[in-house]
Protein backbone atom coordinates (compact mmCIF):
# COMPACT_ATOMS: atom_id res chain seq x y z
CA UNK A 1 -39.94 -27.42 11.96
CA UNK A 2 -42.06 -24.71 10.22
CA UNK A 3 -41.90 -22.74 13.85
CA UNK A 4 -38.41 -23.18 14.16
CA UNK A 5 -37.83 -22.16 10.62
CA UNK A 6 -39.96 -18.85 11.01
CA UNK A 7 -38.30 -17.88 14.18
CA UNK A 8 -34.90 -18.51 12.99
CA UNK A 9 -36.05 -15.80 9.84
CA UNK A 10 -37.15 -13.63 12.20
CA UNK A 11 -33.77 -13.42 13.98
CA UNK A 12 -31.56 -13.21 10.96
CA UNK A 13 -34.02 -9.92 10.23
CA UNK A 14 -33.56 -8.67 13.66
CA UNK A 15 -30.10 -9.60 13.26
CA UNK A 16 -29.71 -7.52 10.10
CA UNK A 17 -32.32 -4.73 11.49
CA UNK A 18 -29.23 -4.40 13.88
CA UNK A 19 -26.86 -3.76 11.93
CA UNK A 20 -28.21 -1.65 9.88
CA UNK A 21 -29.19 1.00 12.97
CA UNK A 22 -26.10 -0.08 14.57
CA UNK A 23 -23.77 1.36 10.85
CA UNK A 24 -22.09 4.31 12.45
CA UNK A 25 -20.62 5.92 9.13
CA UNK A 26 -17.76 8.41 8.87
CA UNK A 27 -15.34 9.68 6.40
CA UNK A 28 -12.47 11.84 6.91
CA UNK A 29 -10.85 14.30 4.34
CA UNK A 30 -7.98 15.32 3.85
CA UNK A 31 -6.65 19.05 4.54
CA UNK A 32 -7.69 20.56 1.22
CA UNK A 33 -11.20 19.62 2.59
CA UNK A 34 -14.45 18.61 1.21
CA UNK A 35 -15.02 21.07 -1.38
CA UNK A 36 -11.85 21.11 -2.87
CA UNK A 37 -13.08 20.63 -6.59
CA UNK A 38 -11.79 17.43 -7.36
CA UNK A 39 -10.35 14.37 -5.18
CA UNK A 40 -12.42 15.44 -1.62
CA UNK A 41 -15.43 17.09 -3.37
CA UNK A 42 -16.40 13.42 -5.03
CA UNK A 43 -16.27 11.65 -1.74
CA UNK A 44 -18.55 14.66 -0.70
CA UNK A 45 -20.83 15.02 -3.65
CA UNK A 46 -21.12 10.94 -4.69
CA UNK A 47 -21.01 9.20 -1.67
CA UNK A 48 -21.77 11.23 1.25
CA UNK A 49 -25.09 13.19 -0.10
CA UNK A 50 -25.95 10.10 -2.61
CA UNK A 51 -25.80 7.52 0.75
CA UNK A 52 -27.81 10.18 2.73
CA UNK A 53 -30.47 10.82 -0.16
CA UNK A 54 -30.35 6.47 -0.85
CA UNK A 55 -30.12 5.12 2.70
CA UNK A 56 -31.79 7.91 4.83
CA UNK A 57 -28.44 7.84 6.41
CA UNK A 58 -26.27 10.50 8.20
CA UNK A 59 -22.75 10.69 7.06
CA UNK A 60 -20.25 11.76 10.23
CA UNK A 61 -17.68 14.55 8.54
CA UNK A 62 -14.60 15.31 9.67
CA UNK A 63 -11.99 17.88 8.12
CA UNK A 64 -9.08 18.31 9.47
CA UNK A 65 -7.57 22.18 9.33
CA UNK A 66 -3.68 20.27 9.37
CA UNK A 67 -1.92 17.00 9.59
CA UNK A 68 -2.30 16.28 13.53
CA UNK A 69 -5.71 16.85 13.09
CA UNK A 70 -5.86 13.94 10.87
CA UNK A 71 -5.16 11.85 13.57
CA UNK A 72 -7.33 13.25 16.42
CA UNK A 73 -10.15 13.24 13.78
CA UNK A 74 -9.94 9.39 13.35
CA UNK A 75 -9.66 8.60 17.24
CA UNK A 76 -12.06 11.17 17.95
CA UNK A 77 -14.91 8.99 15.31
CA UNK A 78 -13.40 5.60 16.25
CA UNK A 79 -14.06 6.48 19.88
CA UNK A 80 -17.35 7.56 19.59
CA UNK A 81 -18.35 4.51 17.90
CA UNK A 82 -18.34 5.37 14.12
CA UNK A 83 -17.83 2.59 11.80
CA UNK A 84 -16.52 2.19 8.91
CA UNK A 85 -14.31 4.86 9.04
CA UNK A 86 -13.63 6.30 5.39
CA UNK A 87 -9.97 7.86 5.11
CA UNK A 88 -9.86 9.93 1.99
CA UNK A 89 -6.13 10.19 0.67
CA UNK A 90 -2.68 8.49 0.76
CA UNK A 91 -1.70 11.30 3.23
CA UNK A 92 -3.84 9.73 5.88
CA UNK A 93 -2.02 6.56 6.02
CA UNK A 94 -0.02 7.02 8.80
CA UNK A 95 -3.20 8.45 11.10
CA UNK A 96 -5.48 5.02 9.78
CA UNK A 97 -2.46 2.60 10.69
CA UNK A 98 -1.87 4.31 14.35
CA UNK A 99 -5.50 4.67 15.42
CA UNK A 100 -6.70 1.27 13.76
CA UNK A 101 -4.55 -0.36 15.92
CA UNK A 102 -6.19 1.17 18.88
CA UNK A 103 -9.74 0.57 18.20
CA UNK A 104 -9.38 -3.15 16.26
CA UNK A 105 -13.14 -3.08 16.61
CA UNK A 106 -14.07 -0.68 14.38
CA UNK A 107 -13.64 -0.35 10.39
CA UNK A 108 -11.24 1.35 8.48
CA UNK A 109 -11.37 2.48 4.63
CA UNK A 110 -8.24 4.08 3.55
CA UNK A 111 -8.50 5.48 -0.56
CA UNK A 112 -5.71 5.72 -2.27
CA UNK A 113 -2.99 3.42 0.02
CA UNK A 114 -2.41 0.12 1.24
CA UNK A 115 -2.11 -0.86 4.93
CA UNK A 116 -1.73 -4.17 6.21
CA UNK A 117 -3.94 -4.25 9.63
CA UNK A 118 -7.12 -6.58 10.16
CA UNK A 119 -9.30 -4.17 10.23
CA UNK A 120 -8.61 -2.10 7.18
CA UNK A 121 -9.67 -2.15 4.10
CA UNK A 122 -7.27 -0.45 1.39
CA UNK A 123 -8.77 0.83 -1.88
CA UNK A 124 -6.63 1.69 -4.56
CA UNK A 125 -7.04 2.75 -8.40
CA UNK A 126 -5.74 2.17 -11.64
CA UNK A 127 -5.12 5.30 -12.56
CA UNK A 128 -2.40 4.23 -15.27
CA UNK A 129 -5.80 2.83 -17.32
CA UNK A 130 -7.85 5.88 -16.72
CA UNK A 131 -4.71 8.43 -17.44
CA UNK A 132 -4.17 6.45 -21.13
CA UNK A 133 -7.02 7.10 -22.31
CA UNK A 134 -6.97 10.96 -21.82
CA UNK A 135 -3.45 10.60 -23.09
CA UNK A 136 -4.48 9.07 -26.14
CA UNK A 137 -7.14 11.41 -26.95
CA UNK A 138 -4.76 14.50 -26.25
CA UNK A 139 -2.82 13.34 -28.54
CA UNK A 140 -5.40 12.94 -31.41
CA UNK A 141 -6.65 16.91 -30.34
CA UNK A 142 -3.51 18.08 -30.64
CA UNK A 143 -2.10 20.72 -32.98
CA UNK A 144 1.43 20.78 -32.52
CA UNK A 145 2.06 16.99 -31.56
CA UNK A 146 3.49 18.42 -27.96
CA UNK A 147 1.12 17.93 -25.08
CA UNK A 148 1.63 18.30 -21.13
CA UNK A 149 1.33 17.11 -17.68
CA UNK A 150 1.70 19.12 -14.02
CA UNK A 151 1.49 16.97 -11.37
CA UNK A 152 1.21 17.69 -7.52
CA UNK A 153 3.50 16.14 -5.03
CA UNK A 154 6.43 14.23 -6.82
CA UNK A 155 5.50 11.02 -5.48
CA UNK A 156 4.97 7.35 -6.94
CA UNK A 157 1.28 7.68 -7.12
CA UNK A 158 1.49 10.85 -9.35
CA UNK A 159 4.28 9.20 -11.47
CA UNK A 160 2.06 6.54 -12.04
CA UNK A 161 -0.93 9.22 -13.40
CA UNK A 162 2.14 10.81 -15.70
CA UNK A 163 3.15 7.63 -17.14
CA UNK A 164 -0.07 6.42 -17.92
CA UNK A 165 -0.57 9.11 -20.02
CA UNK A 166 2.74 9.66 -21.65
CA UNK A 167 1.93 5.77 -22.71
CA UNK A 168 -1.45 6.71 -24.16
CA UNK A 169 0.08 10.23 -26.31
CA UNK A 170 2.76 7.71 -27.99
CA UNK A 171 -0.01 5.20 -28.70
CA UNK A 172 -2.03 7.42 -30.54
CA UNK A 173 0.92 9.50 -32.25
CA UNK A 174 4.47 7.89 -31.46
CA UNK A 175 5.90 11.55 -32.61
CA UNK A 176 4.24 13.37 -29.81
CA UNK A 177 6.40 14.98 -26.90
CA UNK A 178 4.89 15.06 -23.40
CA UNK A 179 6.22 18.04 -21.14
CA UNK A 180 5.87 16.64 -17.45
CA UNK A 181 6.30 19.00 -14.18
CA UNK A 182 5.90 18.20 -10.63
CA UNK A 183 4.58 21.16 -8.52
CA UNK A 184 6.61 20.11 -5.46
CA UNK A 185 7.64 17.30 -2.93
CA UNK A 186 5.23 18.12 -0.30
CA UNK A 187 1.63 17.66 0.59
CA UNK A 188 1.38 21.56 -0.11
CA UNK A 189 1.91 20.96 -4.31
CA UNK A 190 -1.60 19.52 -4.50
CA UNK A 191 -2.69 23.84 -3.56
CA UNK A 192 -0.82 25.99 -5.26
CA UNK A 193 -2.76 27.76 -8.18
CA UNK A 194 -0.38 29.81 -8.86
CA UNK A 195 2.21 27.66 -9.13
CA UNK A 196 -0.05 25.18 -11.55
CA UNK A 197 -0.57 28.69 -13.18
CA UNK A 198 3.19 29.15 -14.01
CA UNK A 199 3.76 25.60 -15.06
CA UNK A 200 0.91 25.79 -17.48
CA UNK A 201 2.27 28.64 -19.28
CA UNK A 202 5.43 27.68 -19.70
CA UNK A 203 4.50 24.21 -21.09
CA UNK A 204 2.05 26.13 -23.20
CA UNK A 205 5.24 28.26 -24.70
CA UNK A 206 6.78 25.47 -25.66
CA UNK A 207 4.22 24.50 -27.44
CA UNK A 208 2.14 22.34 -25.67
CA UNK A 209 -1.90 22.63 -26.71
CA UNK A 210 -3.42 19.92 -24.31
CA UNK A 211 -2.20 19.82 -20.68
CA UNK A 212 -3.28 17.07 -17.69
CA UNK A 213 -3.39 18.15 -14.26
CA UNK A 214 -3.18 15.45 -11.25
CA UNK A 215 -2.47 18.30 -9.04
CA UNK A 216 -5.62 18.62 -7.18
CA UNK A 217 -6.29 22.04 -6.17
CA UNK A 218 -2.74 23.20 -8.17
CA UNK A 219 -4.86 22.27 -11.18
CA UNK A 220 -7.39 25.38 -10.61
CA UNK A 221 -4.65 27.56 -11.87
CA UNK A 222 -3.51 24.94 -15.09
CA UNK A 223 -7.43 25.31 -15.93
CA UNK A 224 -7.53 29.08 -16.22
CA UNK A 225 -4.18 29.32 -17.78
CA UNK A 226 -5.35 27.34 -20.36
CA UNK A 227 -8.60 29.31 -20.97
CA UNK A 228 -6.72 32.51 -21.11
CA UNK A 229 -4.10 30.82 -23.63
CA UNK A 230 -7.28 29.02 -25.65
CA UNK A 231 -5.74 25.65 -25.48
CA UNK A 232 -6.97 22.45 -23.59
CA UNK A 233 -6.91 21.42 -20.39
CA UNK A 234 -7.67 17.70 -18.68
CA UNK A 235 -9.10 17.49 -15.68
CA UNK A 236 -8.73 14.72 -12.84
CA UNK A 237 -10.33 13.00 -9.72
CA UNK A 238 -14.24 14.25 -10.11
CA UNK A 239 -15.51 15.34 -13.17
CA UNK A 240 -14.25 18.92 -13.56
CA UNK A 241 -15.52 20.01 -17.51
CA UNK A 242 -17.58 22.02 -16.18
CA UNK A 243 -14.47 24.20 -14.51
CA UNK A 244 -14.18 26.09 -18.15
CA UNK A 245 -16.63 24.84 -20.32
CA UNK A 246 -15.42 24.78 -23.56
CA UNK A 247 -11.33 24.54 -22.85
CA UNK A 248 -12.04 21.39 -20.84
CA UNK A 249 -11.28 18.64 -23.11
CA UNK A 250 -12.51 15.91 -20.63
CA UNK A 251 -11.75 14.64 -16.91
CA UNK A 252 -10.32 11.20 -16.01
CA UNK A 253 -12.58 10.76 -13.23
CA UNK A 254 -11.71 8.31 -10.36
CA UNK A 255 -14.98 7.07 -8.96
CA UNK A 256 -13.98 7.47 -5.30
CA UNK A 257 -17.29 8.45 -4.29
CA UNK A 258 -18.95 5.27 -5.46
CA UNK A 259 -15.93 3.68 -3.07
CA UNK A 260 -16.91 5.63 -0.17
CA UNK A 261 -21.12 4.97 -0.62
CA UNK A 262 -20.20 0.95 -1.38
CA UNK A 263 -17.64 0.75 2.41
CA UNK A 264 -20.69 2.20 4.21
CA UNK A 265 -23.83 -0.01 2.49
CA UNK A 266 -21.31 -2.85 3.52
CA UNK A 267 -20.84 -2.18 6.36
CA UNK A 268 -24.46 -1.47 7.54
CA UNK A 269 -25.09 -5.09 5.19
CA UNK A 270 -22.16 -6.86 7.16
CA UNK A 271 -20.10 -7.62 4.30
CA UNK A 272 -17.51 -5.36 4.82
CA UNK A 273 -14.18 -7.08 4.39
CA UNK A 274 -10.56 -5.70 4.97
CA UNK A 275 -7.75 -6.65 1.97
CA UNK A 276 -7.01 -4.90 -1.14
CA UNK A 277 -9.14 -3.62 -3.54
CA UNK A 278 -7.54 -2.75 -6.93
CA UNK A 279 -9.91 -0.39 -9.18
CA UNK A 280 -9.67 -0.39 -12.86
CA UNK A 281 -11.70 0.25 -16.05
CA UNK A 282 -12.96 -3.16 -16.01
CA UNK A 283 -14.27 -2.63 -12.75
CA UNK A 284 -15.84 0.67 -14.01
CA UNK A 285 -14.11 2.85 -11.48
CA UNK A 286 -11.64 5.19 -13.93
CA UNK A 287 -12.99 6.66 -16.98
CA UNK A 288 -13.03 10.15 -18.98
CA UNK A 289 -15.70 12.11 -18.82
CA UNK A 290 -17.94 13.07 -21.11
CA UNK A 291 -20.89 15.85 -20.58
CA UNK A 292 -22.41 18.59 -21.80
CA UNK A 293 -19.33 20.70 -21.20
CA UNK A 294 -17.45 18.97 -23.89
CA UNK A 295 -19.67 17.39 -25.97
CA UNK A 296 -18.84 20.17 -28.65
CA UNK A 297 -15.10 19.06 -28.44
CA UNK A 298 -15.47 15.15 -28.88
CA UNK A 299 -16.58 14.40 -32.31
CA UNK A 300 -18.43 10.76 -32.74
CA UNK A 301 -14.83 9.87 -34.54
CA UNK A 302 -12.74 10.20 -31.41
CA UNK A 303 -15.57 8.79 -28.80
CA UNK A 304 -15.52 5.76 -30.98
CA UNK A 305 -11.38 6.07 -30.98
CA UNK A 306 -11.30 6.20 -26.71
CA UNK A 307 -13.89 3.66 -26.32
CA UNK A 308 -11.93 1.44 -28.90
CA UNK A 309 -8.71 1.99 -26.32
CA UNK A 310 -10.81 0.93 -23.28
CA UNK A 311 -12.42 -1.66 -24.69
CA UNK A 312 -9.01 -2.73 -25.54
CA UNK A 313 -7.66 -2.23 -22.16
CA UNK A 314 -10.36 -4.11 -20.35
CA UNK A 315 -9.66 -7.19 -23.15
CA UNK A 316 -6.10 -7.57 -22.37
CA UNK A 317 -5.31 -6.56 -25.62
CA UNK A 318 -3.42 -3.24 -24.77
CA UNK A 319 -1.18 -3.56 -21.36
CA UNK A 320 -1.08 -0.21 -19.86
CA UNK A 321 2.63 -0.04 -17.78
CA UNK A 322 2.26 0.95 -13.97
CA UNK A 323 4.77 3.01 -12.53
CA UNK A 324 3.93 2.05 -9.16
CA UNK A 325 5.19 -1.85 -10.13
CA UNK A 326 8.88 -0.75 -10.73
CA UNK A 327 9.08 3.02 -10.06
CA UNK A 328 9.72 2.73 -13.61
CA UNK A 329 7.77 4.20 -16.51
CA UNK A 330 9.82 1.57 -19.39
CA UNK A 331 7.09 0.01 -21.45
């Protein structure tokens, strides 16, 4: 028995020895590639170099210059054995769906969407959680009781960001009015400074002093404007303060990095599992952002306030409305 027990423990280590060398893992950005400054960048910055520097592992990158590339990217990893695949962005839905069904064998990760194949695992956020609580604490920073919001692509998803913070102004102050712009309605509104530029300035004349940006490279040009203005500006994705130190009130960071590091240690583990995975604050995976960038903004007063909120939030005490539930934003 104690043989058979020892060589039995010996397989299951060879067995596991296997799969780790056998982990092929890959991620694929979207268009605005990885060093975009926000979405991209954190999949770059805290999951690709943090798995390579952890695990002694080689990330696979792929960015695709435009949307067929997307595509040809994925088949071109799948067929070369890569796996799990990491898909960064709703916009890569369709390529994940077409080329999962082609290679069943291998593992997809798609951030940001939901796709129902068996070999495809769907991360999405709560954004609505994260987005309150930089709502709420615009609204306590601002001056005028008028604070704004630019979104990217006029889509569900971005709704969902503009509601969630609308929700968390009126908590804090039911007088304040939130200005909301879309940049566009296609993939091209998530890079367009200029345009971000514009909208920031014309929130900012009517009399806006805090504006949120889930605009992704649009928000660039919302950051500066509101530098040049000397009002406030709320990052998104990554952890931008550091963008303008000083006019960066905070950042509600998604933690999409830590999603991309986690699909890769399972699958070199073998526990990668397809399904839905639905990321919230109790899971630790939205938050604001607090550094040395803004530390002389946030006074121990409104830290306490925001970490009140959440705390709140991750209770069940405060129900934060999702857009994405009823294309709604009643609450």
């Amino acid at each position: 028995m104690k043989t058979f027990t020892t060589n039995l423990t010996a397989a299951a280590l060879a067995v596991a020895s296997f799969s780790a060398l056998a982990a092929k893992p890959a991620v694929v950005y979207d268009t605005a590639g990885k060093f975009d400054k926000s979405f991209n960048e954190a999949v770059f910055r805290n999951g690709v170099e943090v798995f390579k520097k952890e695990k002694g592992v080689d990330v696979r990158e792929f960015e695709p210059q435009n949307e067929a590339q997307r595509e040809q990217g994925l088949r071109r990893l799948a067929g070369r054995g890569f796996s799990p695949i990491v898909a960064v962005g709703f916009n890569m839905a369709s390529a994940v769906e077409k080329v999962a069904a082609e290679y069943p064998d291998t593992q997809f990760t798609i951030i940001d969407m939901v796709i129902d194949k068996p070999n495809v695992q769907s991360v999405v956020f709560k954004e609505h959680e994260g987005s309150f609580l930089v709502g709420a604490l615009a609204a306590k920073v601002s001056k005028t009781n008028t604070v704004g919001f630019v979104g990217g692509m006029d889509i569900p998803l971005i709704r969902k960001f503009a509601c969630g913070y609308e929700q968390g102004a009126v908590y804090a102050n039911a007088d304040t009015k939130v200005l909301q712009n879309m940049t566009g309605s296609t993939p091209a509104a998530f890079a367009d400074p200029a345009k971000g530029s514009e909208l920031a300035k014309s929130q900012f004349s009517q009399g806006a002093d805090v504006i949120y940006a889930a605009a992704g490279g649009t928000g660039l040009g919302v950051y500066q404007a509101a530098k040049d203005a000397g009002k406030y500006a709320i990052g998104v994705d990554s952890n931008q303060n550091h963008l303008q130190p000083g006019t960066m009130l905070t950042s509600m960071v998604k933690k999409v990095g830590a999603v991309a590091y986690s699909t890769w240690e399972e699958g070199m583990d073998g526990t990668w599992q397809p399904g839905i995975k639905a990321l919230g604050l109790k899971e630790d995976s939205v938050d604001w952002a607090q550094d040395e960038h803004n530390a002389s903004l946030i006074t121990p007063e409104l830290k306490a306030y925001v970490d009140g909120i959440k705390a709140d939030i991750i209770s069940g005490k405060i129900t934060v409305h999702d857009y994405m539930s009823d294309n709604t934003c009643n609450y």
